[in-house]
Protein backbone atom coordinates (compact mmCIF):
# COMPACT_ATOMS: atom_id res chain seq x y z
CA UNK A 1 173.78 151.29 184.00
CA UNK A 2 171.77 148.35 182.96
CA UNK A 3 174.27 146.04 181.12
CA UNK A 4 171.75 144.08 179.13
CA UNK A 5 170.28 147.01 177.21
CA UNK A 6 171.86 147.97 173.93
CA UNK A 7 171.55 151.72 173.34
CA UNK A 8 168.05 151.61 171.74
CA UNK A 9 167.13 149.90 175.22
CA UNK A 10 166.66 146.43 173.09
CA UNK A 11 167.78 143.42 175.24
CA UNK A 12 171.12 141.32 174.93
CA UNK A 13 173.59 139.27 175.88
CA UNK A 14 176.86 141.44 177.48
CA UNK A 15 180.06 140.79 175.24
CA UNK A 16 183.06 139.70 177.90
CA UNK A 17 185.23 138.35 174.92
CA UNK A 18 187.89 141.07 175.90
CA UNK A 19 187.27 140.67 179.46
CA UNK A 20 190.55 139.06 181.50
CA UNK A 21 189.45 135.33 183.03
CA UNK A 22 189.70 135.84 186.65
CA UNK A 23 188.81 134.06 189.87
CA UNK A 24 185.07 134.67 190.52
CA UNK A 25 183.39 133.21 193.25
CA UNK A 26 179.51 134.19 194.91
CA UNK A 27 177.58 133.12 197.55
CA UNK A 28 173.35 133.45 198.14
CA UNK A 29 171.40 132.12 200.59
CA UNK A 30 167.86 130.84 200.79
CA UNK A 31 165.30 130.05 203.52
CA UNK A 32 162.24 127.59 203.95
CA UNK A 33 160.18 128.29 206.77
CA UNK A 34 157.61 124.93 207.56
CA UNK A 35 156.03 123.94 210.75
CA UNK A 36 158.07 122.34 213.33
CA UNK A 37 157.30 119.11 212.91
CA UNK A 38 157.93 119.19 209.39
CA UNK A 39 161.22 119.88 210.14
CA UNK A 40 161.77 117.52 212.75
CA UNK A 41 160.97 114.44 210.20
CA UNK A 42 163.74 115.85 207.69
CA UNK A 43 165.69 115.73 210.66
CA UNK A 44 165.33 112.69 212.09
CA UNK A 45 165.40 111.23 208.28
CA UNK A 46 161.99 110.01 208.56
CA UNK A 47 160.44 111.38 205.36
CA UNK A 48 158.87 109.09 203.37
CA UNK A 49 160.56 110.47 199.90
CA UNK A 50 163.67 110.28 201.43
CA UNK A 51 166.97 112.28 202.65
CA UNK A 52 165.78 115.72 201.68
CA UNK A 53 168.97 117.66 202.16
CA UNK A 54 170.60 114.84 200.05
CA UNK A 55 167.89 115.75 197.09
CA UNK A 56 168.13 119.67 197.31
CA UNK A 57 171.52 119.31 197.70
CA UNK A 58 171.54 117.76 194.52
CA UNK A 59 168.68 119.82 192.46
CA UNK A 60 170.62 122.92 193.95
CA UNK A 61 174.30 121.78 191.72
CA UNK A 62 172.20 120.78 188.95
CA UNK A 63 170.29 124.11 188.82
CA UNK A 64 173.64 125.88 189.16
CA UNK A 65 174.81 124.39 186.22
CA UNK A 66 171.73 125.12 184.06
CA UNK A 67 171.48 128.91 185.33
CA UNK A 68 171.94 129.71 181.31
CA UNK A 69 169.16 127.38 180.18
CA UNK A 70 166.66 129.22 182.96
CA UNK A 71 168.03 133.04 182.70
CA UNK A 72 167.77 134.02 179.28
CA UNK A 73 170.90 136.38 178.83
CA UNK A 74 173.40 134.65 181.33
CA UNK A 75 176.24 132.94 179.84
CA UNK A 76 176.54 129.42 180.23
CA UNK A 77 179.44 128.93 182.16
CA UNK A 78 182.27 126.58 183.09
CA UNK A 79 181.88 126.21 186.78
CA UNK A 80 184.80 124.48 188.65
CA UNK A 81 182.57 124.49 192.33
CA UNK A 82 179.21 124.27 193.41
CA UNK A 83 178.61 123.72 196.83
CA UNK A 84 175.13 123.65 198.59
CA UNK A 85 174.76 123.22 202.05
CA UNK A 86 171.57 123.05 204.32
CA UNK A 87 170.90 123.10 207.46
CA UNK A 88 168.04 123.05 210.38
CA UNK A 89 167.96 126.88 211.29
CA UNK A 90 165.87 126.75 214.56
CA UNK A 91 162.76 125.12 215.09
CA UNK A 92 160.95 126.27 211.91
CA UNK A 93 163.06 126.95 208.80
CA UNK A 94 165.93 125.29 206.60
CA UNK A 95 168.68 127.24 205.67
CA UNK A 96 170.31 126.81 202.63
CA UNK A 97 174.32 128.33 201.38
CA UNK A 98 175.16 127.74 197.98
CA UNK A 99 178.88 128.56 196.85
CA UNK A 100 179.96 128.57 192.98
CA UNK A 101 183.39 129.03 191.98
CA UNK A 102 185.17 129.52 188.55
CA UNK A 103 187.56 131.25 186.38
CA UNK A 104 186.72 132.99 183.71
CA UNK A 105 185.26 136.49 182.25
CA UNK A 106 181.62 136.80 184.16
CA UNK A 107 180.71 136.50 187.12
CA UNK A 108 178.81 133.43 188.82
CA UNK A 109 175.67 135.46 191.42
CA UNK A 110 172.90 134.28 189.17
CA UNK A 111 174.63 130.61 189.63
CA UNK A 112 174.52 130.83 193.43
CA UNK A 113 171.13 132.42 193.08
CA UNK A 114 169.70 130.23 191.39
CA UNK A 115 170.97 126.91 193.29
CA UNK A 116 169.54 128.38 196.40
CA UNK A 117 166.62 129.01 195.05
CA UNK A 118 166.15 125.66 193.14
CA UNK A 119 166.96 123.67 196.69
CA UNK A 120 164.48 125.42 198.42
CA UNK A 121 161.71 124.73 196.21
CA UNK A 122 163.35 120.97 196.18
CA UNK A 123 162.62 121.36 199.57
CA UNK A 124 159.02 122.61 199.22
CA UNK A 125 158.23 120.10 196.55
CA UNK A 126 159.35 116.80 198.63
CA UNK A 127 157.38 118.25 201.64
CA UNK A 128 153.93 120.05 200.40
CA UNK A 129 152.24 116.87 200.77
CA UNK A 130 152.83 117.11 204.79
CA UNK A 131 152.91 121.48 205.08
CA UNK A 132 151.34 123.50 202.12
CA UNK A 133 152.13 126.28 204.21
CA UNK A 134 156.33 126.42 203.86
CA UNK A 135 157.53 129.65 202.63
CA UNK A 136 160.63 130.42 201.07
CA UNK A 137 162.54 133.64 201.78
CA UNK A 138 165.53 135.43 201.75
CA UNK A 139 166.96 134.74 198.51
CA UNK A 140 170.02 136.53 198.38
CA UNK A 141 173.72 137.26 197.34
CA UNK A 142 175.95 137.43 200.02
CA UNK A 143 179.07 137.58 198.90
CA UNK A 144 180.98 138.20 195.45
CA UNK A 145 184.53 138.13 194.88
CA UNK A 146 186.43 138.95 191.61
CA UNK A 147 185.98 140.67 188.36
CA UNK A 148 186.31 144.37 187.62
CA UNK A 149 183.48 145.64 189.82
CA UNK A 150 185.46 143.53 193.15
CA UNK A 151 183.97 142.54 196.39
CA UNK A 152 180.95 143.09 197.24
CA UNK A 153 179.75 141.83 200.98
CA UNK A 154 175.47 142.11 201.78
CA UNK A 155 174.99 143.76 205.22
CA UNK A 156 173.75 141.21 208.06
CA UNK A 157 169.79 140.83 207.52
């Protein structure tokens, strides 16, 4: 059942005023494939722009917090964590976990979503200049925890 269609099929915002505030937590992942060497100079911190894990770190907790400004029918939200962490995966790619936390009466995947998402294009925009040809994949949920629907758990890719 598609919770943001009324019964004429007309889009809105789900009511949760008589839903219980519980603990809801999600995770999503992101990747951003570049050539090697691309990643090497993040690495090494030798990008001229700067530490880029410091500024998709960053973009990624702001862009959690201002999921209900991008998604039109999400509920803005009073998150209580957002973590994003990034890492070299390999030779050629960046992966990125981002965590949000809260309690309350919706659930936080679009949150997660959409900080891993907004680091890796962070990501892509502080390094087109050197590789055009970065690619970002796997955007994901992992992992949800709490509310009526439960856990939920994404199989290993």
């Amino acid at each position: 059942m598609l919770t943001h269609l009324d019964s004429q099929g007309r889009a809105h915002m789900v009511d949760v005023t008589d839903k219980s505030v519980t603990f809801r937590e999600a995770v999503a992942e992101a990747r951003v494939r570049m050539l090697p060497e691309t990643l090497q100079m993040i690495v090494d911190g030798a990008h001229p722009k700067g530490d880029v894990f410091a500024v998709a770190r960053i973009a990624g907790i702001q862009a959690a917090k201002k999921t209900s400004d991008l998604i039109p029918l999400c509920h803005p939200l009073m998150l209580t964590g957002v973590k994003v962490e990034l890492r070299a995966d390999g030779a050629d790619s960046v992966h990125i976990l981002a965590r949000c936390k809260l309690s309350g009466q919706t659930g936080v995947e679009m949150e997660a979503l959409t900080a891993a998402s907004v680091a890796a294009l962070t990501i892509y925009d502080m390094c087109k200049a050197v590789d055009r040809g970065m690619t970002i994949e796997s955007i994901r949920l992992l992992e949800k925890l709490g509310g009526k629907s439960g856990h939920f758990k994404a199989d290993q890719a």
